[in-house]
PDB file of N, CA and C in Angstrom:
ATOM      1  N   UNK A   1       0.824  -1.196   0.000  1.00  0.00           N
ATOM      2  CA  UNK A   1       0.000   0.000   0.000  1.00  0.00           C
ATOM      3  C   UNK A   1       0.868   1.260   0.000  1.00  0.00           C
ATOM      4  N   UNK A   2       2.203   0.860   1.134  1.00  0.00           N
ATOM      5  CA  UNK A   2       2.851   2.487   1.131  1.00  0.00           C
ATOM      6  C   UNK A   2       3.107   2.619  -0.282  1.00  0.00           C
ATOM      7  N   UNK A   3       3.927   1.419  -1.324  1.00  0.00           N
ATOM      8  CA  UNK A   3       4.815   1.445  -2.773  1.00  0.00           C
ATOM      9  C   UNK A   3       3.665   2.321  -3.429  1.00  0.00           C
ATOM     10  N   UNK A   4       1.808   1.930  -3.392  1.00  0.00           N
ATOM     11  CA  UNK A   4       1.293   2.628  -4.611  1.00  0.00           C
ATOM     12  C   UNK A   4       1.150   3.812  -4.240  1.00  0.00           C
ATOM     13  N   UNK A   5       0.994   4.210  -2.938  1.00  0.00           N
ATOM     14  CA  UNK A   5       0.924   5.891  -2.011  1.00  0.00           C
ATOM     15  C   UNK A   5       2.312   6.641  -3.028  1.00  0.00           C
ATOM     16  N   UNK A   6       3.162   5.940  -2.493  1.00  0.00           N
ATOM     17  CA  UNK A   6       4.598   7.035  -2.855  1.00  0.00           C
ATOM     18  C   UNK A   6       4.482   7.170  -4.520  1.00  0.00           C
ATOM     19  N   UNK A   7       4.104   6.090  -4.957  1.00  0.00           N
ATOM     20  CA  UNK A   7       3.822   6.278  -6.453  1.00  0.00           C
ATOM     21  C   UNK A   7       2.858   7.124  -7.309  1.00  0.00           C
ATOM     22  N   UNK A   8       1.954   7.245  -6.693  1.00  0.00           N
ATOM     23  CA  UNK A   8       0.984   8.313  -6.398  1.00  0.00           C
ATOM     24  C   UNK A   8       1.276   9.394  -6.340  1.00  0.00           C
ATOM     25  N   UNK A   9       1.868   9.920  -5.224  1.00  0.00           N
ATOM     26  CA  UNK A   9       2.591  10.775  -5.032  1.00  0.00           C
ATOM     27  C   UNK A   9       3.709  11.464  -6.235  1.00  0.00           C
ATOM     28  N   UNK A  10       4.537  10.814  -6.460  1.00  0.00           N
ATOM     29  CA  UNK A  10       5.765  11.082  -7.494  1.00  0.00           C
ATOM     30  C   UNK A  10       5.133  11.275  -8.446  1.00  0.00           C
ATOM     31  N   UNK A  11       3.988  10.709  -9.516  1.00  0.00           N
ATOM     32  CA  UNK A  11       3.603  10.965 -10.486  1.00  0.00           C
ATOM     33  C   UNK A  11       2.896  12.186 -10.103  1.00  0.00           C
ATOM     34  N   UNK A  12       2.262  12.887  -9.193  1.00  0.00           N
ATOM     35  CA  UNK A  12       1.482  13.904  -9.079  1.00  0.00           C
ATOM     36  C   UNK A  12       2.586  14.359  -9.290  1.00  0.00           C
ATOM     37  N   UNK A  13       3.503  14.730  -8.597  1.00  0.00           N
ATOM     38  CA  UNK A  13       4.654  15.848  -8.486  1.00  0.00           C
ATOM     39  C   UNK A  13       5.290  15.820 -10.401  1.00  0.00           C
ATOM     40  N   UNK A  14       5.255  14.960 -10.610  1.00  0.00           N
ATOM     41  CA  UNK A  14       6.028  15.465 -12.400  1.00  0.00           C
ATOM     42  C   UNK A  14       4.701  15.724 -13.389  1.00  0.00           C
ATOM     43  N   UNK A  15       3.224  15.965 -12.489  1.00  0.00           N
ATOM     44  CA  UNK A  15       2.413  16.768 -13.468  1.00  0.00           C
ATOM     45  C   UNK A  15       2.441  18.210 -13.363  1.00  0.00           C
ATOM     46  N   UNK A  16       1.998  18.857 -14.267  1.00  0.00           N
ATOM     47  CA  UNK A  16       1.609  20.496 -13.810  1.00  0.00           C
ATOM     48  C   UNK A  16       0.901  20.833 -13.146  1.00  0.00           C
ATOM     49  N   UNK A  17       1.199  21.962 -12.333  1.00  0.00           N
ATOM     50  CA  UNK A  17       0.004  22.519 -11.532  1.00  0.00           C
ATOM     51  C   UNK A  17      -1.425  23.257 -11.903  1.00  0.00           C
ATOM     52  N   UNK A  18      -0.746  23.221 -13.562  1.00  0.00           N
ATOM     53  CA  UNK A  18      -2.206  23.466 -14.230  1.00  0.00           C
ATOM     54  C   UNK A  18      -1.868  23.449 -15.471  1.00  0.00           C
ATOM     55  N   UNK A  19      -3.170  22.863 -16.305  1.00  0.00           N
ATOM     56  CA  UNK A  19      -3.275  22.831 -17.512  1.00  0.00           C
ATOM     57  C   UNK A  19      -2.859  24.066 -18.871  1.00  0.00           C
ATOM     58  N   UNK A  20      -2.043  23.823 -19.675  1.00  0.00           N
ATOM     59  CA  UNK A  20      -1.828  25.368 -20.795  1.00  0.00           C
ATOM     60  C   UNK A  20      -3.548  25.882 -20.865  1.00  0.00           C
ATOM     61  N   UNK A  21      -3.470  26.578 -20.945  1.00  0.00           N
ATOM     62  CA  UNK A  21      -4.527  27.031 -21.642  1.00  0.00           C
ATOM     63  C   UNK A  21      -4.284  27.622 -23.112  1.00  0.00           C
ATOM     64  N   UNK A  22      -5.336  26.612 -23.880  1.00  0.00           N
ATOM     65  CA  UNK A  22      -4.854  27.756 -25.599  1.00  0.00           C
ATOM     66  C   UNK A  22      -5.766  28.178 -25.499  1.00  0.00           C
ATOM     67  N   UNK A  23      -6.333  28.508 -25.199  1.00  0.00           N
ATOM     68  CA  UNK A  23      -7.537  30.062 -25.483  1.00  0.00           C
ATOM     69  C   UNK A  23      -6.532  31.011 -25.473  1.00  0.00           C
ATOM     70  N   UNK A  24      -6.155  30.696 -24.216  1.00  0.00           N
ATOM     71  CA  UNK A  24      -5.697  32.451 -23.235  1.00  0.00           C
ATOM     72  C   UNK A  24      -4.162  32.364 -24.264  1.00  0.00           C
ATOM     73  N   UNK A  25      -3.375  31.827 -24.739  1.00  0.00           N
ATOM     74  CA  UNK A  25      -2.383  31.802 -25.309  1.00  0.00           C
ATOM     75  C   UNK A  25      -2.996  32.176 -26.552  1.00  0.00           C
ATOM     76  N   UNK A  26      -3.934  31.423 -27.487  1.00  0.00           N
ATOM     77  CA  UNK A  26      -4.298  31.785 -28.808  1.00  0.00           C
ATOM     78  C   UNK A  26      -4.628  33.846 -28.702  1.00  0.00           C
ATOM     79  N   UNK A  27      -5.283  33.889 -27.288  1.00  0.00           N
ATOM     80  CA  UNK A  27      -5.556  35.391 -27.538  1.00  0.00           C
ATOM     81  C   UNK A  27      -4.605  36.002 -27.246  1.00  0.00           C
ATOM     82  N   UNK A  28      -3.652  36.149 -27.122  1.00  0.00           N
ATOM     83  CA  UNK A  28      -2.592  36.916 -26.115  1.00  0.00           C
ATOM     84  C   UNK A  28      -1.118  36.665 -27.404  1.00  0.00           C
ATOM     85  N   UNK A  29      -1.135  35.523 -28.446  1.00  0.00           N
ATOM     86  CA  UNK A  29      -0.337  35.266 -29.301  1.00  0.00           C
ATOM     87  C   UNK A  29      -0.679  35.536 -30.712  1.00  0.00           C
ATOM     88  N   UNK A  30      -2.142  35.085 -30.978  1.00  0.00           N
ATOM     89  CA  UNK A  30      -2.626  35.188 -32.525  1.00  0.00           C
ATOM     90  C   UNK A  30      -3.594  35.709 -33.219  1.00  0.00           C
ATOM     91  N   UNK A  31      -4.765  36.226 -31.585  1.00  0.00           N
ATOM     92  CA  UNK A  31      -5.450  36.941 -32.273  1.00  0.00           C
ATOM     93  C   UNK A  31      -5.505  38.297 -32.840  1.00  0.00           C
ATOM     94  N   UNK A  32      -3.991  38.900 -32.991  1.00  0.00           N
ATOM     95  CA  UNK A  32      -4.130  40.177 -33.376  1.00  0.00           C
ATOM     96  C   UNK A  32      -3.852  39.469 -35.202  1.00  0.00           C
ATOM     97  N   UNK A  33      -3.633  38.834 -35.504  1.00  0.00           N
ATOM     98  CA  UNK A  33      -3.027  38.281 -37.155  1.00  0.00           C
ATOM     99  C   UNK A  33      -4.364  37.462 -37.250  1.00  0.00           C
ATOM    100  N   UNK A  34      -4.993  36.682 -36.429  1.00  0.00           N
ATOM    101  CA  UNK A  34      -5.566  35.946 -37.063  1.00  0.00           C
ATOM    102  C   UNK A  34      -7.303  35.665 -36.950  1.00  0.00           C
ATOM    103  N   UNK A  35      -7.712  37.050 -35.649  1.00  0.00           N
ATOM    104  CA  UNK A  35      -8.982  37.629 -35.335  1.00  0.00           C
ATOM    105  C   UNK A  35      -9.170  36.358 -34.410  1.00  0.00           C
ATOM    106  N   UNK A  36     -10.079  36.890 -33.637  1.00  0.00           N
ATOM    107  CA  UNK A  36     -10.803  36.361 -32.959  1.00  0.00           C
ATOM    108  C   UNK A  36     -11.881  34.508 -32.810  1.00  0.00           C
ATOM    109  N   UNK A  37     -11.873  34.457 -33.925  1.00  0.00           N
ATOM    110  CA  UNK A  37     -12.375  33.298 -34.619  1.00  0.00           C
ATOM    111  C   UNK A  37     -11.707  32.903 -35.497  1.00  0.00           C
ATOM    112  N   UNK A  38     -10.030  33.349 -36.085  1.00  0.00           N
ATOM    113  CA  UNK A  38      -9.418  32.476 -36.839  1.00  0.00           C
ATOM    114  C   UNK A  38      -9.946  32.712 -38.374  1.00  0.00           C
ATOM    115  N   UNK A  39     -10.787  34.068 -38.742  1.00  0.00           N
ATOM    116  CA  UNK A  39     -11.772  33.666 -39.908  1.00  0.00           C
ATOM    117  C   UNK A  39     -10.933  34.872 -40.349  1.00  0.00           C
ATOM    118  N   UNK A  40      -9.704  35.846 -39.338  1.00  0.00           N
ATOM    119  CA  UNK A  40      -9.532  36.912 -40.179  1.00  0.00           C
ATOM    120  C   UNK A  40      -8.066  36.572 -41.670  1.00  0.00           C
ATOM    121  N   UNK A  41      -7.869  37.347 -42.563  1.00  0.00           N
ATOM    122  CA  UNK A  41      -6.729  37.161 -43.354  1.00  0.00           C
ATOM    123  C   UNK A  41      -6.389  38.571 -43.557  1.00  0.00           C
ATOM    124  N   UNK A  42      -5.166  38.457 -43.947  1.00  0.00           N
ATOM    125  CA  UNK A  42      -4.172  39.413 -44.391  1.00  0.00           C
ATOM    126  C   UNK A  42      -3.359  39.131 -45.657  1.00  0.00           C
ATOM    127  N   UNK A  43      -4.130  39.324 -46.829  1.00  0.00           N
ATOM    128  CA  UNK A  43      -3.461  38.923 -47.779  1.00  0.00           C
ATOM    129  C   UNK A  43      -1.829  39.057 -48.401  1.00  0.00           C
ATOM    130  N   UNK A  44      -1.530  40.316 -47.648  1.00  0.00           N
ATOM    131  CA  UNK A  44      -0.219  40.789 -47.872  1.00  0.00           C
ATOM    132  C   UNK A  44       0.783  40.525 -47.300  1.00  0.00           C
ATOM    133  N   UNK A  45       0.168  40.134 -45.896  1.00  0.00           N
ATOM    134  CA  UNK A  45       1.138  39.214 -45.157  1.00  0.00           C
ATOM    135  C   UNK A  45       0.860  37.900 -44.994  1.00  0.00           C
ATOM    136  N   UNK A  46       0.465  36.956 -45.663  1.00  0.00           N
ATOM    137  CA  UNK A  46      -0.165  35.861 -45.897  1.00  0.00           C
ATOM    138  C   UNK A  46      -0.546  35.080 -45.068  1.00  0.00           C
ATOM    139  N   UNK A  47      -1.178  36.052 -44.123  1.00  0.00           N
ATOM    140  CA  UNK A  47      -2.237  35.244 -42.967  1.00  0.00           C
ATOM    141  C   UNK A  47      -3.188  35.176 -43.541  1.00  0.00           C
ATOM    142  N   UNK A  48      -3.866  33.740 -43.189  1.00  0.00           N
ATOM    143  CA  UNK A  48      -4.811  33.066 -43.879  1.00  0.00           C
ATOM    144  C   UNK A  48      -5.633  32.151 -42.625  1.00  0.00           C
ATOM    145  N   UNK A  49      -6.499  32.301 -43.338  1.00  0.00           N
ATOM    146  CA  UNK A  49      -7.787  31.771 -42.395  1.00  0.00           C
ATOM    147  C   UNK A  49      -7.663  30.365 -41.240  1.00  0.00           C
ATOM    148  N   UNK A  50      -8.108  30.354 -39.877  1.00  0.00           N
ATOM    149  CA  UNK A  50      -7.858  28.820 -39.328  1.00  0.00           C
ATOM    150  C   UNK A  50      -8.870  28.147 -39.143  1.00  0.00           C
ATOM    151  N   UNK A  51     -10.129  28.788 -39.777  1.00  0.00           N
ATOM    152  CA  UNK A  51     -11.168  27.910 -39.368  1.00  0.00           C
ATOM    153  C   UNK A  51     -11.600  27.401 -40.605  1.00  0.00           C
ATOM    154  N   UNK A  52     -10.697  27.013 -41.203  1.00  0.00           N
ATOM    155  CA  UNK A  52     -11.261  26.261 -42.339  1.00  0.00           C
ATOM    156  C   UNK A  52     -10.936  24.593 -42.602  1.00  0.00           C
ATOM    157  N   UNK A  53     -11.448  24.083 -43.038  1.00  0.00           N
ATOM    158  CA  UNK A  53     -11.332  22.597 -43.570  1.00  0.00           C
ATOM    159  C   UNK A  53      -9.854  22.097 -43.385  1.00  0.00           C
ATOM    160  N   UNK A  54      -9.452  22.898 -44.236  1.00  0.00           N
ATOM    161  CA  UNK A  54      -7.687  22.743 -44.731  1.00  0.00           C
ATOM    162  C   UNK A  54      -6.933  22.986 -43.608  1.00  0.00           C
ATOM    163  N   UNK A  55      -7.206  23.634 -42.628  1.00  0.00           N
ATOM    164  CA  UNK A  55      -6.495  23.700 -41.283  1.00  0.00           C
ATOM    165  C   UNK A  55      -6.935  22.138 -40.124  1.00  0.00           C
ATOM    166  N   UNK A  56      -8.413  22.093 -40.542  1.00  0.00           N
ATOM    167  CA  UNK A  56      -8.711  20.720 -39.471  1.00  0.00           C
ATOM    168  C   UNK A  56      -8.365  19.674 -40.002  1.00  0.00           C
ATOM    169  N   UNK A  57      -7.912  19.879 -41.150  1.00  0.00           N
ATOM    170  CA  UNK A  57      -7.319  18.182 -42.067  1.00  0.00           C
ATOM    171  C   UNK A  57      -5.828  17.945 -41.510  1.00  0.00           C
ATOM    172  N   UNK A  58      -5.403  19.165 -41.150  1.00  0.00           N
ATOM    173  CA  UNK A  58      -3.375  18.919 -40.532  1.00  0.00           C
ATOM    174  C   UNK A  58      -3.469  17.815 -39.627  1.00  0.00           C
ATOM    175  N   UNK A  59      -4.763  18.511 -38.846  1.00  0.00           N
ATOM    176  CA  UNK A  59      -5.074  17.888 -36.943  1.00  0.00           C
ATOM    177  C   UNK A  59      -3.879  18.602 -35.994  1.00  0.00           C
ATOM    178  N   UNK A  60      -4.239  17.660 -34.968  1.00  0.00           N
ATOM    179  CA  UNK A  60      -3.492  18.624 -34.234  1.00  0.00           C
ATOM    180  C   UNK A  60      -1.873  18.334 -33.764  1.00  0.00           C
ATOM    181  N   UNK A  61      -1.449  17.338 -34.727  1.00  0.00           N
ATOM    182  CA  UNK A  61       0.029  17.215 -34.942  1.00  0.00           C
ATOM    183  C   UNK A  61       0.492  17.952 -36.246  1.00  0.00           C
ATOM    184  N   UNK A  62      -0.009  18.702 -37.391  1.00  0.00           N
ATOM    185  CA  UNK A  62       0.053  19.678 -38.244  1.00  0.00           C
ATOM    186  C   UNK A  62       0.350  21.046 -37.966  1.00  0.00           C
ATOM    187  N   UNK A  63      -0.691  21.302 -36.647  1.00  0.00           N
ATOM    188  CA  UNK A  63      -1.130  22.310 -36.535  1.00  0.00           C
ATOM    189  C   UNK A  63       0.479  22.761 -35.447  1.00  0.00           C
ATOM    190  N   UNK A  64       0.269  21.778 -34.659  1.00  0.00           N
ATOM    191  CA  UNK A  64       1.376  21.904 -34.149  1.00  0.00           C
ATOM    192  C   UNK A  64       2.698  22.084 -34.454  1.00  0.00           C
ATOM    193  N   UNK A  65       3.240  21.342 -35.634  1.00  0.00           N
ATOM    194  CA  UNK A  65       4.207  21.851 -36.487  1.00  0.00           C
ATOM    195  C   UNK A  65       4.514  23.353 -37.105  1.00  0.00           C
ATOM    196  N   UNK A  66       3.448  23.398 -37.425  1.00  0.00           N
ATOM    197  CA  UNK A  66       2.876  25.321 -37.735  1.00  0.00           C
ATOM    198  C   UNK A  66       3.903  25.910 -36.598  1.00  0.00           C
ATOM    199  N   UNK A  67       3.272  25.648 -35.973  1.00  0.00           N
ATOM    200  CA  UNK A  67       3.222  26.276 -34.077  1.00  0.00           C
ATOM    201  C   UNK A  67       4.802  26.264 -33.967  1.00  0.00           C
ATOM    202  N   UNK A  68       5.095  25.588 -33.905  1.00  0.00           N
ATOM    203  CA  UNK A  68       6.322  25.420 -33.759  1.00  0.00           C
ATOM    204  C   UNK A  68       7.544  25.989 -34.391  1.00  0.00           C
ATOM    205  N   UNK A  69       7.704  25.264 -35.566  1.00  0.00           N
ATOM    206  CA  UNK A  69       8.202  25.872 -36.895  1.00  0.00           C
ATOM    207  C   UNK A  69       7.955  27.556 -37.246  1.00  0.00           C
ATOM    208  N   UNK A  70       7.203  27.715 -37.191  1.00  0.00           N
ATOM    209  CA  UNK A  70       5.926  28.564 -38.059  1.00  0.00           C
ATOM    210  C   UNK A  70       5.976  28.059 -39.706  1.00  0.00           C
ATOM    211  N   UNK A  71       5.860  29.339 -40.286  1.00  0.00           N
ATOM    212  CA  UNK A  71       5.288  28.844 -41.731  1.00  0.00           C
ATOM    213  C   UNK A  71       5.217  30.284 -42.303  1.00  0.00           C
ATOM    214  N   UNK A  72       5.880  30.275 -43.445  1.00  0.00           N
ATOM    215  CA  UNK A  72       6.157  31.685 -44.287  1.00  0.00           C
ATOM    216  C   UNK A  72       6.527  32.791 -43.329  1.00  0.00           C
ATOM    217  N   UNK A  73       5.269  33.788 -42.974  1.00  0.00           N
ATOM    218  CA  UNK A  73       5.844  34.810 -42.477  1.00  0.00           C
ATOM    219  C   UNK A  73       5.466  34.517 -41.163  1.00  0.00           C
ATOM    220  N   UNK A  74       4.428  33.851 -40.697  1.00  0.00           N
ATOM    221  CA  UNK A  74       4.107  33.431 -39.436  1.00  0.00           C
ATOM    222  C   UNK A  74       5.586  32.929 -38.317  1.00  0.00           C
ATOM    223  N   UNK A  75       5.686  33.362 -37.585  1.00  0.00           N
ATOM    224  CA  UNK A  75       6.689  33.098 -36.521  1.00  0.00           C
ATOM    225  C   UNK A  75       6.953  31.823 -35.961  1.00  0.00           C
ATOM    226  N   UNK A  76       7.997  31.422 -35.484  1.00  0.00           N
ATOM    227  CA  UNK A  76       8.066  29.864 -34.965  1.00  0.00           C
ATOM    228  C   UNK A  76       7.893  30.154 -33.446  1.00  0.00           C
ATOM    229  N   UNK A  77       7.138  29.653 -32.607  1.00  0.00           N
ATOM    230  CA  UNK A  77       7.260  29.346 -31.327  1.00  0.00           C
ATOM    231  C   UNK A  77       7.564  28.490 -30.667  1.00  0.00           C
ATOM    232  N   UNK A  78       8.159  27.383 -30.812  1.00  0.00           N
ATOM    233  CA  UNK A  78       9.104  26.653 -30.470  1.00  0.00           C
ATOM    234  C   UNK A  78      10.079  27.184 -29.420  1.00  0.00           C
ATOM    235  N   UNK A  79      10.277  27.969 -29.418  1.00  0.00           N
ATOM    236  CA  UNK A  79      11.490  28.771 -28.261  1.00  0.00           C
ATOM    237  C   UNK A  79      11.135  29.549 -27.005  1.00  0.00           C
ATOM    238  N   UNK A  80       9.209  29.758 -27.728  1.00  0.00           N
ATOM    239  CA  UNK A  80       8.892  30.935 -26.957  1.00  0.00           C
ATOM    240  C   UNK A  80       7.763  30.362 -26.196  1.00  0.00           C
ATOM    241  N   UNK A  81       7.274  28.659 -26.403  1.00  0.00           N
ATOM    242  CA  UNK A  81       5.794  28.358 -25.911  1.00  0.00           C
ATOM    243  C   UNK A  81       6.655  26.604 -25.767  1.00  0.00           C
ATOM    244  N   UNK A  82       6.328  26.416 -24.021  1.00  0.00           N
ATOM    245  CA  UNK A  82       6.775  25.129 -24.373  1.00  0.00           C
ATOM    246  C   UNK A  82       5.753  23.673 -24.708  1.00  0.00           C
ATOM    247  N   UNK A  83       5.662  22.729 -24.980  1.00  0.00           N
ATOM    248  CA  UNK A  83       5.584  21.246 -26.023  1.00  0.00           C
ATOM    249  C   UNK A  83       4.141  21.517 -25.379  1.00  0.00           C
ATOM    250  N   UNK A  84       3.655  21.629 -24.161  1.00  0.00           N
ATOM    251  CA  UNK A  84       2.030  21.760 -23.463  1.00  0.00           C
ATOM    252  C   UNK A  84       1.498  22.401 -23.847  1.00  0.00           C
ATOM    253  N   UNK A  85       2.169  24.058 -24.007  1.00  0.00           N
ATOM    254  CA  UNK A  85       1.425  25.159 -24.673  1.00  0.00           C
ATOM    255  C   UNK A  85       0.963  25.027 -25.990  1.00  0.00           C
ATOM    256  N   UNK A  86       2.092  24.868 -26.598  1.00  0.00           N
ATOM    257  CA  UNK A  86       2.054  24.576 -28.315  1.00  0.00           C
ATOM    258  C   UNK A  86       0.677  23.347 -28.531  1.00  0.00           C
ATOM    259  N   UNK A  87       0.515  22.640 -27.993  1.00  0.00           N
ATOM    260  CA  UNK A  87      -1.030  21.430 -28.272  1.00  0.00           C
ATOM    261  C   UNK A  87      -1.393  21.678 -27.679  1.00  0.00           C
ATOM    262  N   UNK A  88      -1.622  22.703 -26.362  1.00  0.00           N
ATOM    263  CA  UNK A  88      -3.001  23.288 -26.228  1.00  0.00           C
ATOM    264  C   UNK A  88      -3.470  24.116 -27.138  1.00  0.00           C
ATOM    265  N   UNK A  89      -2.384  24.821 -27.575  1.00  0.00           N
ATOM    266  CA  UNK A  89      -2.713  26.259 -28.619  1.00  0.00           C
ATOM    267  C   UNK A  89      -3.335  25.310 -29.549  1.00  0.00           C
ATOM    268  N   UNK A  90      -2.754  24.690 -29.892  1.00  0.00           N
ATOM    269  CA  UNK A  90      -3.198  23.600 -32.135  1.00  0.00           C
ATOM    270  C   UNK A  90      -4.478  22.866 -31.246  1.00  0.00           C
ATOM    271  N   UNK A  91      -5.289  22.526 -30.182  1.00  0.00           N
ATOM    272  CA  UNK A  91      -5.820  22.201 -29.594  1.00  0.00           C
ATOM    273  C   UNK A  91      -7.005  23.599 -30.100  1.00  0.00           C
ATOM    274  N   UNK A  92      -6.551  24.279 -29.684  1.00  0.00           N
ATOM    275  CA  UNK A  92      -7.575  25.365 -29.703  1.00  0.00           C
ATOM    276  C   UNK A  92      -8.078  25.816 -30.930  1.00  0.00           C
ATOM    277  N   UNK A  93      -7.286  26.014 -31.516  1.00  0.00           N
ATOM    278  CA  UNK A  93      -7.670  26.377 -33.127  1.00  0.00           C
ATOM    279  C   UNK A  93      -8.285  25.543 -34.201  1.00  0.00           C
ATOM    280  N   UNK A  94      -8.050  24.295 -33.708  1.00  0.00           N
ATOM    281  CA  UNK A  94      -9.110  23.466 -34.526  1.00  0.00           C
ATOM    282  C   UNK A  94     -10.290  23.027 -34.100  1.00  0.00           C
ATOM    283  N   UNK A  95     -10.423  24.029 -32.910  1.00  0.00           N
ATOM    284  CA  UNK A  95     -11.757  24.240 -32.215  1.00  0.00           C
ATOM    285  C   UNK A  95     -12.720  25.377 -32.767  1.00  0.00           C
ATOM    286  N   UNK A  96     -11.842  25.911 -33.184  1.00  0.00           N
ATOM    287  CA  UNK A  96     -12.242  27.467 -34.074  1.00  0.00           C
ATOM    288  C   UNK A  96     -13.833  26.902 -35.721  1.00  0.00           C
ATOM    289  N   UNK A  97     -14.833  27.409 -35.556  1.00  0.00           N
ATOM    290  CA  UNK A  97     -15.928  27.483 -35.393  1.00  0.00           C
ATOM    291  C   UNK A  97     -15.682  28.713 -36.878  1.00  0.00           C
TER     292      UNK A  97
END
């Protein structure tokens, strides 16, 4: 009983004390490029829409690559959002409606 207690224990301790949130990251990172619902574009800077088909077909190991990497002029966050944030964020956006 003590072995599954302490085990218990140790695995709590190497979780987070709280979940990423991609909302609060999607707003605070993308919604000035990419609006509020993901529906805005910028043709000149080739932001382009996330609530479309072609974005929920990546999923959310695509999306995440995006995220990461970035993509054309879009920025890489990889350096700046760590591996939780980044699939909560691609989490969020293919929630986008």
């Amino acid at each position: 009983m003590k072995k599954v207690f302490a085990l218990a224990i140790i695995a709590a301790m190497a979780m987070p004390l709280f979940a990423a949130d991609g909302a609060a990251i999607y707003k605070s990172k993308c919604i000035a490029c990419h609006g509020a619902d993901g529906a805005k574009t910028i043709p000149a800077l080739g932001v382009k829409q996330l609530n479309t088909q072609e974005v929920k077909a990546m999923g959310v190991a695509g999306v995440t690559v995006v995220l990461t990497k970035g993509r054309g002029k879009m920025p890489a966050f990889g350096a700046k959002l760590s591996g939780e944030e980044i699939n909560a964020t691609a989490k969020y956006v293919l929630s986008l409606k």
